[in-house]
N, C-alpha and C. Protein backbone atom coordinates (compact mmCIF):
# COMPACT_ATOMS: atom_id res chain seq x y z
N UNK A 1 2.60 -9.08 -4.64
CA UNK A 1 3.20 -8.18 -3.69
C UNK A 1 2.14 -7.36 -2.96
N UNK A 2 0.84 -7.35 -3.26
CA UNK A 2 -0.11 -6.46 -2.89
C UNK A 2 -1.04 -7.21 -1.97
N UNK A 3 -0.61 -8.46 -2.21
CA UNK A 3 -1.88 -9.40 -0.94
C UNK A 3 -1.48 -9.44 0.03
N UNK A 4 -0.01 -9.11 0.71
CA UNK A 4 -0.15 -9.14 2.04
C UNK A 4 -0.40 -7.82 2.48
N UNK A 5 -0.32 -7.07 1.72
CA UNK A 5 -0.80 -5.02 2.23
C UNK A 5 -2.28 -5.41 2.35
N UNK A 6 -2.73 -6.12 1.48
CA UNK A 6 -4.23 -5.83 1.66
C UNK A 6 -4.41 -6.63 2.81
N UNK A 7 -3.91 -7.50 2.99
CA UNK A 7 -4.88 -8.74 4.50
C UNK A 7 -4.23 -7.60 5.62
N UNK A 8 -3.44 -6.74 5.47
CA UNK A 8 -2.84 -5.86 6.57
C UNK A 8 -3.30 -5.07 7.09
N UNK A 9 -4.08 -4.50 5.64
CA UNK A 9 -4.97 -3.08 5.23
C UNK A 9 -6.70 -3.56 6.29
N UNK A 10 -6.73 -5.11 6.11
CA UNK A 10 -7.93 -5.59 6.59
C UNK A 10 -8.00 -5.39 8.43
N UNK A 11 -6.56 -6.11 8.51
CA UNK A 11 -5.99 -5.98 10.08
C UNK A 11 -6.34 -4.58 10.65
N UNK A 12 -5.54 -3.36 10.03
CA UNK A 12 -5.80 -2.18 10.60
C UNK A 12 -6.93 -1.83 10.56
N UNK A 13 -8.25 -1.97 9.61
CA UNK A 13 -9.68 -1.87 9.73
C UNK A 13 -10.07 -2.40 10.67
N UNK A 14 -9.83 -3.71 11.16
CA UNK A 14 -10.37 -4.06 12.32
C UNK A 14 -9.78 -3.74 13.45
N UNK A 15 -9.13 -3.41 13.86
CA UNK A 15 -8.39 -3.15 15.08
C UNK A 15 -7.80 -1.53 15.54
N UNK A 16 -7.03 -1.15 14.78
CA UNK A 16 -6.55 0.24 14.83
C UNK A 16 -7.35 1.02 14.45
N UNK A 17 -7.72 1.72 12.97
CA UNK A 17 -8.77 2.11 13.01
C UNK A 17 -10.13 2.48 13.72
N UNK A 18 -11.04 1.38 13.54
CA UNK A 18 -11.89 2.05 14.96
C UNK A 18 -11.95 2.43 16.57
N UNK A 19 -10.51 1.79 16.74
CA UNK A 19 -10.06 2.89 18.02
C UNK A 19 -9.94 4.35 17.54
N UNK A 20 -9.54 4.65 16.92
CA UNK A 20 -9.38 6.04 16.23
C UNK A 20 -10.79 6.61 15.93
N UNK A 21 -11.44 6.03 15.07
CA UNK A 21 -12.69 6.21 14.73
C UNK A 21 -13.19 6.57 16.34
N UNK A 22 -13.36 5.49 17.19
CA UNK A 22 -14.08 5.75 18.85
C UNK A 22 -13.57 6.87 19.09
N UNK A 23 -12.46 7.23 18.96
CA UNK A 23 -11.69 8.44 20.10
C UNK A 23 -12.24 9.84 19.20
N UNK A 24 -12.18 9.88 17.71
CA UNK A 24 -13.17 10.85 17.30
C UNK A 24 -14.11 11.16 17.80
N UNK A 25 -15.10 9.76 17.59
CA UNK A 25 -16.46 10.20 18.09
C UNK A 25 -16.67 10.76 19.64
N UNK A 26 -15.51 10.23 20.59
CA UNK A 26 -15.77 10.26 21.97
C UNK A 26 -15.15 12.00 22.25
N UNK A 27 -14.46 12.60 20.70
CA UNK A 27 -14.16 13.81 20.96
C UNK A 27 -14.88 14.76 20.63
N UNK A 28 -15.96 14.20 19.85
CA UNK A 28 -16.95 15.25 19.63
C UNK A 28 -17.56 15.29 17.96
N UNK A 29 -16.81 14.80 17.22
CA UNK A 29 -16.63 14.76 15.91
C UNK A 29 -18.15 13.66 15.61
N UNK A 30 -18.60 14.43 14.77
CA UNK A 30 -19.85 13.61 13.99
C UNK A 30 -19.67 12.19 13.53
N UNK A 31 -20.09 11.40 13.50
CA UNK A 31 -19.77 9.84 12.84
C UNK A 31 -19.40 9.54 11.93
N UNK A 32 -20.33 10.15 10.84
CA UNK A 32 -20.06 10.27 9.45
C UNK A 32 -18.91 10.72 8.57
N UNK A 33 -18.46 11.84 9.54
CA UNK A 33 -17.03 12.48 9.77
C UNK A 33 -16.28 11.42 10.24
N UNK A 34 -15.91 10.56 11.13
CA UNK A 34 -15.32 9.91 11.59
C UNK A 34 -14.62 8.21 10.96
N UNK A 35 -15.95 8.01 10.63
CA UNK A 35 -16.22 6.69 9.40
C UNK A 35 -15.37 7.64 8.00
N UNK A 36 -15.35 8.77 7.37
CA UNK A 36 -15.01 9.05 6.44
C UNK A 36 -13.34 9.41 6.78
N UNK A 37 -13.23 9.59 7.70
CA UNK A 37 -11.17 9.73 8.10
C UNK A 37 -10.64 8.64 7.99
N UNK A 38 -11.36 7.34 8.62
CA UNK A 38 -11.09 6.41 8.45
C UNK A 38 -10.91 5.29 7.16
N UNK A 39 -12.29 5.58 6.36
CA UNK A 39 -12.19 4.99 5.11
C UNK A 39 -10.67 6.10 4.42
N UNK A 40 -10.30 7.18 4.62
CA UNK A 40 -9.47 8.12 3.93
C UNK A 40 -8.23 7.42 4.12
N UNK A 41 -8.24 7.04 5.22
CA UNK A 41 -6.63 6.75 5.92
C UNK A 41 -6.52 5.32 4.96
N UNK A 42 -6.91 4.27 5.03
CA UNK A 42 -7.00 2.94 4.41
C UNK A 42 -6.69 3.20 3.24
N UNK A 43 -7.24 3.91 2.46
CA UNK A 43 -7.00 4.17 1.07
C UNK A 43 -6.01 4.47 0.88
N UNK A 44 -5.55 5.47 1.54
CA UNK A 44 -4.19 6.29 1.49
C UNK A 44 -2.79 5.38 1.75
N UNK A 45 -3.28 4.48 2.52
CA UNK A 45 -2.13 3.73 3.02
C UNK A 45 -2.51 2.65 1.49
N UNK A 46 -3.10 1.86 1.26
CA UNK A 46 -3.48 1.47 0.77
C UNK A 46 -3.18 1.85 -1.42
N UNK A 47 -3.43 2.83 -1.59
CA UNK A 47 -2.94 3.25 -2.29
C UNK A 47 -1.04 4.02 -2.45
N UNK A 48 -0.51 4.12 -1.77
CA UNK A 48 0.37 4.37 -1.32
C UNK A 48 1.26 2.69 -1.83
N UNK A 49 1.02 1.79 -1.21
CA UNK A 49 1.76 0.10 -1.39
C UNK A 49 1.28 -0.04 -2.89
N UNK A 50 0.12 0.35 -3.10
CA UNK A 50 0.16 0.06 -4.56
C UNK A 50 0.71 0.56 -5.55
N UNK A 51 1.46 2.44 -4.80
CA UNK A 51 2.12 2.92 -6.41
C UNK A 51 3.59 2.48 -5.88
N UNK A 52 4.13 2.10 -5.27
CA UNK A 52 5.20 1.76 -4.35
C UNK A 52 5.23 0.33 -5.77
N UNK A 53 4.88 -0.32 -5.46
CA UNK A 53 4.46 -1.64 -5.93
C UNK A 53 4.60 -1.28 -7.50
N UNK A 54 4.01 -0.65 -7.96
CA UNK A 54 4.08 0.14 -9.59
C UNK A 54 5.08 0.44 -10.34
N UNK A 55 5.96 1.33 -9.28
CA UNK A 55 6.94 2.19 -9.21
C UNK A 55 8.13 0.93 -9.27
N UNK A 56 8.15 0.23 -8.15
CA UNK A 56 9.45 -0.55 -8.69
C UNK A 56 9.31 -1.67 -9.86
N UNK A 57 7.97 -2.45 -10.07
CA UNK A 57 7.86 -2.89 -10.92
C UNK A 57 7.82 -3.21 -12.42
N UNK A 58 7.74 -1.29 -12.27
CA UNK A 58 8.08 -0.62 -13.98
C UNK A 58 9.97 -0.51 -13.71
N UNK A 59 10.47 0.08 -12.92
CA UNK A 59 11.45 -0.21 -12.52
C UNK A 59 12.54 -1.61 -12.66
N UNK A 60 11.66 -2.35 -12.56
CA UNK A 60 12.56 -3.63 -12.67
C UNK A 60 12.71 -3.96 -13.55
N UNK A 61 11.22 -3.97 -14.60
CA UNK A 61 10.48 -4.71 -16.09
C UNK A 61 12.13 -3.48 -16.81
N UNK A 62 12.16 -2.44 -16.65
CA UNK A 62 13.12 -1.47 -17.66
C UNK A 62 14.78 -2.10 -17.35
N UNK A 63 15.06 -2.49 -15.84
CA UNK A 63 16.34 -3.04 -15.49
C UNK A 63 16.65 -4.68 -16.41
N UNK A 64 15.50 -5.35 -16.43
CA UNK A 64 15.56 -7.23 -16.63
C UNK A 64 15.27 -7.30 -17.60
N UNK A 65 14.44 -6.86 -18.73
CA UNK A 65 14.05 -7.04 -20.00
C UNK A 65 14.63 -6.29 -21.03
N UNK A 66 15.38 -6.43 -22.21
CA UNK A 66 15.34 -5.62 -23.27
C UNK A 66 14.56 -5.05 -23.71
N UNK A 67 14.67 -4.18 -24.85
CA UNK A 67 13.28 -3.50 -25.34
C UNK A 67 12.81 -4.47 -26.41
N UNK A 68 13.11 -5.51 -26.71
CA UNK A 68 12.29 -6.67 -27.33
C UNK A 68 11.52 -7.80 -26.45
N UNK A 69 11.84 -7.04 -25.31
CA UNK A 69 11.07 -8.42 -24.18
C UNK A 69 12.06 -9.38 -23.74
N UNK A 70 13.33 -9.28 -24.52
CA UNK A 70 13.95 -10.98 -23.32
C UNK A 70 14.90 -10.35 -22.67
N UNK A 71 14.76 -11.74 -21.67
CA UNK A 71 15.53 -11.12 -20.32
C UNK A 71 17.00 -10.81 -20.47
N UNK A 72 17.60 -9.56 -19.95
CA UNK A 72 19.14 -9.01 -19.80
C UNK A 72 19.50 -10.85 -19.25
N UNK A 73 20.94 -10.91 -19.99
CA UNK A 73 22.19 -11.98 -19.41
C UNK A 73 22.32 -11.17 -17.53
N UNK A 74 22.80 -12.12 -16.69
CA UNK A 74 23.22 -11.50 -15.58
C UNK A 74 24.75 -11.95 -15.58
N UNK A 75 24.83 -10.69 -15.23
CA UNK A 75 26.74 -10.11 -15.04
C UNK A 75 26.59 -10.17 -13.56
N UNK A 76 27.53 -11.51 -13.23
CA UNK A 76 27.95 -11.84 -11.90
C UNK A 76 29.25 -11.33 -11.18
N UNK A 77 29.06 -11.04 -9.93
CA UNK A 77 29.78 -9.79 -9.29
C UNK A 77 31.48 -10.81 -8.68
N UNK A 78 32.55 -10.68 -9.18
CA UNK A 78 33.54 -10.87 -9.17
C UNK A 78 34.26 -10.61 -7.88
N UNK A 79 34.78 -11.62 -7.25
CA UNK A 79 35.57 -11.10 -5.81
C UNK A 79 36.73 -10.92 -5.99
């Protein structure tokens, strides 16, 4: 679930990002400063899909598994 955030995460590094990054620098903002908003933002997004990702996955493992490990029977929805 996390490999297509990351080839995404790669996308916005190349493309979005250093427009942002340029428009910093072209506003006045130091580089180093600029390169570091940027590495911030990636992460953030970036970390963000991964507790997302965590979160329902512990989520599911507590919904589908017993507390001995095998999988719940599924109770099919009746019309």
């Amino acid at each position: 679930a996390l490999v297509p955030q990351i080839e995404s995460t790669k996308a916005v590094g190349l493309v979005f990002l250093p427009g942002a990054m340029t428009g910093l620098v072209l506003a006045g903002v130091d580089a180093v400063d600029a390169v570091t908003v940027q590495l911030a933002i990636m992460y953030l997004i970036l970390g963000s899909v991964a507790t997302s990702v965590t979160v329902i996955g512990l989520g599911l493992t507590r919904r589908v598994f017993t507390s001995d490990h095998r999988l719940r029977s599924i109770e099919r929805a009746t019309h």
